[in-house]
Protein backbone atom coordinates (compact mmCIF):
# COMPACT_ATOMS: atom_id res chain seq x y z
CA UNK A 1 8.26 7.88 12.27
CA UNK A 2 10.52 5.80 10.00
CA UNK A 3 9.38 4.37 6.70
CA UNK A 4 9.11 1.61 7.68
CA UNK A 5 6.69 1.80 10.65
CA UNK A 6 4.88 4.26 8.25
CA UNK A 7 4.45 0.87 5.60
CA UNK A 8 3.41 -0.84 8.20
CA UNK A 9 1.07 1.11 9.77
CA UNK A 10 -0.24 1.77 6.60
CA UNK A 11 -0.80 -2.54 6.23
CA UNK A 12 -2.35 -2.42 9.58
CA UNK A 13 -5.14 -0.03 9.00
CA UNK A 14 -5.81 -2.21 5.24
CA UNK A 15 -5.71 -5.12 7.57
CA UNK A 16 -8.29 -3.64 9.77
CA UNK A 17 -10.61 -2.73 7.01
CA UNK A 18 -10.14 -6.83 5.69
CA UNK A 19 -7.44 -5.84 2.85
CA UNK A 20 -6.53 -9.06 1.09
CA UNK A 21 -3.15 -10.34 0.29
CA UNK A 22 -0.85 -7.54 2.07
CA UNK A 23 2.78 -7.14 1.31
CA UNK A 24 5.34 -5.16 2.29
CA UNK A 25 8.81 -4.73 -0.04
CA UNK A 26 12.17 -3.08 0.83
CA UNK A 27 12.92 -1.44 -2.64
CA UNK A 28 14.91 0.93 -1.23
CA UNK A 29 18.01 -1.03 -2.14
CA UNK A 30 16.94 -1.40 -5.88
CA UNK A 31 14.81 1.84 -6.58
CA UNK A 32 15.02 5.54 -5.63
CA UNK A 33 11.38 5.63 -6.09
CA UNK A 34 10.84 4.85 -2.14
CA UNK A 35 11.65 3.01 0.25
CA UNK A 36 8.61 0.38 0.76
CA UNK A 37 5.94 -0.66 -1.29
CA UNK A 38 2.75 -1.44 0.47
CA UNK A 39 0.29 -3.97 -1.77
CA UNK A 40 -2.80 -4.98 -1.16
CA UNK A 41 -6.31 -6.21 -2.61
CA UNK A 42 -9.95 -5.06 -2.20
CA UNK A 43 -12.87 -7.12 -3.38
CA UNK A 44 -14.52 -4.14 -4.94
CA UNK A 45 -14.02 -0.79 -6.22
CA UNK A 46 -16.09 0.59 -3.29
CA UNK A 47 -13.95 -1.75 -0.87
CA UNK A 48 -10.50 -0.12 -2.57
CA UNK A 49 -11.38 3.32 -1.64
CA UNK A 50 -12.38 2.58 1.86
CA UNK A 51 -9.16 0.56 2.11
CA UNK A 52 -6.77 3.77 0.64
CA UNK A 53 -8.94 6.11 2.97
CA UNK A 54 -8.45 4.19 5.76
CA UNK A 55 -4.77 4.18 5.28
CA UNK A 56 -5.07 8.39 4.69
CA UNK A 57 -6.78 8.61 7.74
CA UNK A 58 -4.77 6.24 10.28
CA UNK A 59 -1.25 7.80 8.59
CA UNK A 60 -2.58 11.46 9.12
CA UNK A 61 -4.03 10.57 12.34
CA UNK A 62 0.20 9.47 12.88
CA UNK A 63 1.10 12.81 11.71
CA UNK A 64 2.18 11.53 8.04
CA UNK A 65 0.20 13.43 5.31
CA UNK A 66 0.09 11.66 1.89
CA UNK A 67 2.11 13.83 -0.45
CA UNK A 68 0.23 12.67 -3.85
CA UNK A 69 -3.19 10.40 -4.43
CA UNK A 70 -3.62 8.70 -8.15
CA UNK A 71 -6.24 6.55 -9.04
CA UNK A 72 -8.63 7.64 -6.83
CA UNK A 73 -11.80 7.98 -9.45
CA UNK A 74 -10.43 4.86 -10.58
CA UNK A 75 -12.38 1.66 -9.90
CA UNK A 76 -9.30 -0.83 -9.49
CA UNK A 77 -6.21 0.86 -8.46
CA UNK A 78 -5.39 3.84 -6.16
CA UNK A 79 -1.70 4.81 -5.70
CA UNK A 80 -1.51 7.11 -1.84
CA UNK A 81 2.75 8.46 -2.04
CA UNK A 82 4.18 8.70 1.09
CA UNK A 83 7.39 9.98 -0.91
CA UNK A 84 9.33 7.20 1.11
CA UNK A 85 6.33 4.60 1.45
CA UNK A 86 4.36 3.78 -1.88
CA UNK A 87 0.74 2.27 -1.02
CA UNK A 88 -1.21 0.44 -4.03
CA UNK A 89 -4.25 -0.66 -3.32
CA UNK A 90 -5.61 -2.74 -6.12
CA UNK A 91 -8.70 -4.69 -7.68
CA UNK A 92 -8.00 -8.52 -7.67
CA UNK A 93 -7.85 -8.07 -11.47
CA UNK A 94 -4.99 -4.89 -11.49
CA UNK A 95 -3.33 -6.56 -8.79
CA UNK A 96 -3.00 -9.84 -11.19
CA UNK A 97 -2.63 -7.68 -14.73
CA UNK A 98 0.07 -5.21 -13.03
CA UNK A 99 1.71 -7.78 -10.82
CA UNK A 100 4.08 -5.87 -9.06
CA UNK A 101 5.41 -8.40 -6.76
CA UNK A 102 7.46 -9.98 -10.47
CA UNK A 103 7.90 -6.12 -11.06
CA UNK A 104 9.91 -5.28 -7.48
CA UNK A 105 10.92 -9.17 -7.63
CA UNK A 106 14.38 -7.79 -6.43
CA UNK A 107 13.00 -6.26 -3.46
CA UNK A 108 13.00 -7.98 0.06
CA UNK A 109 9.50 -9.03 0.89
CA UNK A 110 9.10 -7.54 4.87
CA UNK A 111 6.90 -8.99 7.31
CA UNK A 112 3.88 -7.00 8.37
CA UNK A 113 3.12 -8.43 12.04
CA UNK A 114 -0.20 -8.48 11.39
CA UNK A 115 -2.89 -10.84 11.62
CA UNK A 116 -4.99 -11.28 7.77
C-alpha cells in the first residue's frame, strides 16, 4: 500500500465514524517527517478516541500497523505514526490552538474522495 492510499484510508474510516473537517497534506516535499498528514476533528474527547481507533483498526485490518500512538490518555489530541502517514486527530479547540494547516501551509492540500 502506498502512503498515500494509507492517508486516505485512514480519512475514510474518520469519515465513517463522522470525523469533522478532514484534510489530507503532501508534506513530503517540505518535511522528512512523512509523507501525509491526515487532520481531522472530533466533537468530544470520547468521539477522538473512537475516531484514532477506528483508523488503528481499518489500517491494521489493511495490513499497516501504527508504529507509535501519542496522546492517547489525552482528551483533545491523539497523534497514530504511520512513519510515512501522520494522523492527528484533534478536539475542535487543539485543532484551532495548534492549527496545523498555517503550520504545513507549504504542503499541497490532497483530496480525500470522500463524502463528509
Amino acid at each position: 500500500m502506498t502512503s498515500l492510499e494509507c492517508a486516505k484510508l485512514a480519512a475514510k474510516a474518520i469519515s465513517d465514524k463522522k470525523g469533522l473537517n478532514i484534510k489530507i497534506i503532501r508534506v513530503e516535499d517540505v518535511s522528512v517527517i512523512a509523507d501525509y498528514f491526515v487532520i481531522a476533528t472530533g466533537t468530544s474527547s470520547t468521539h477522538v478516541k473512537a475516531l484514532a481507533d477506528e483508523v488503528e483498526f481499518k489500517l491494521s485490518e489493511a495490513g499497516v500497523s501504527v508504529s507509535h500512538i501519542e496522546g492517547y490518555r489525552s482528551n483533545s489530541w491523539i497523534l497514530l505514526d504511520y512513519i510515512d502517514v501522520i494522523v492527528h486527530v484533534f478536539s475542535d479547540e487543539a485543532r484551532e490552538y495548534y492549527d496545523l494547516e498555517r503550520l504545513w501551509q507549504d504542503g499541497e492540500i490532497i483530496e480525500a474522495e470522500i463524502e463528509e
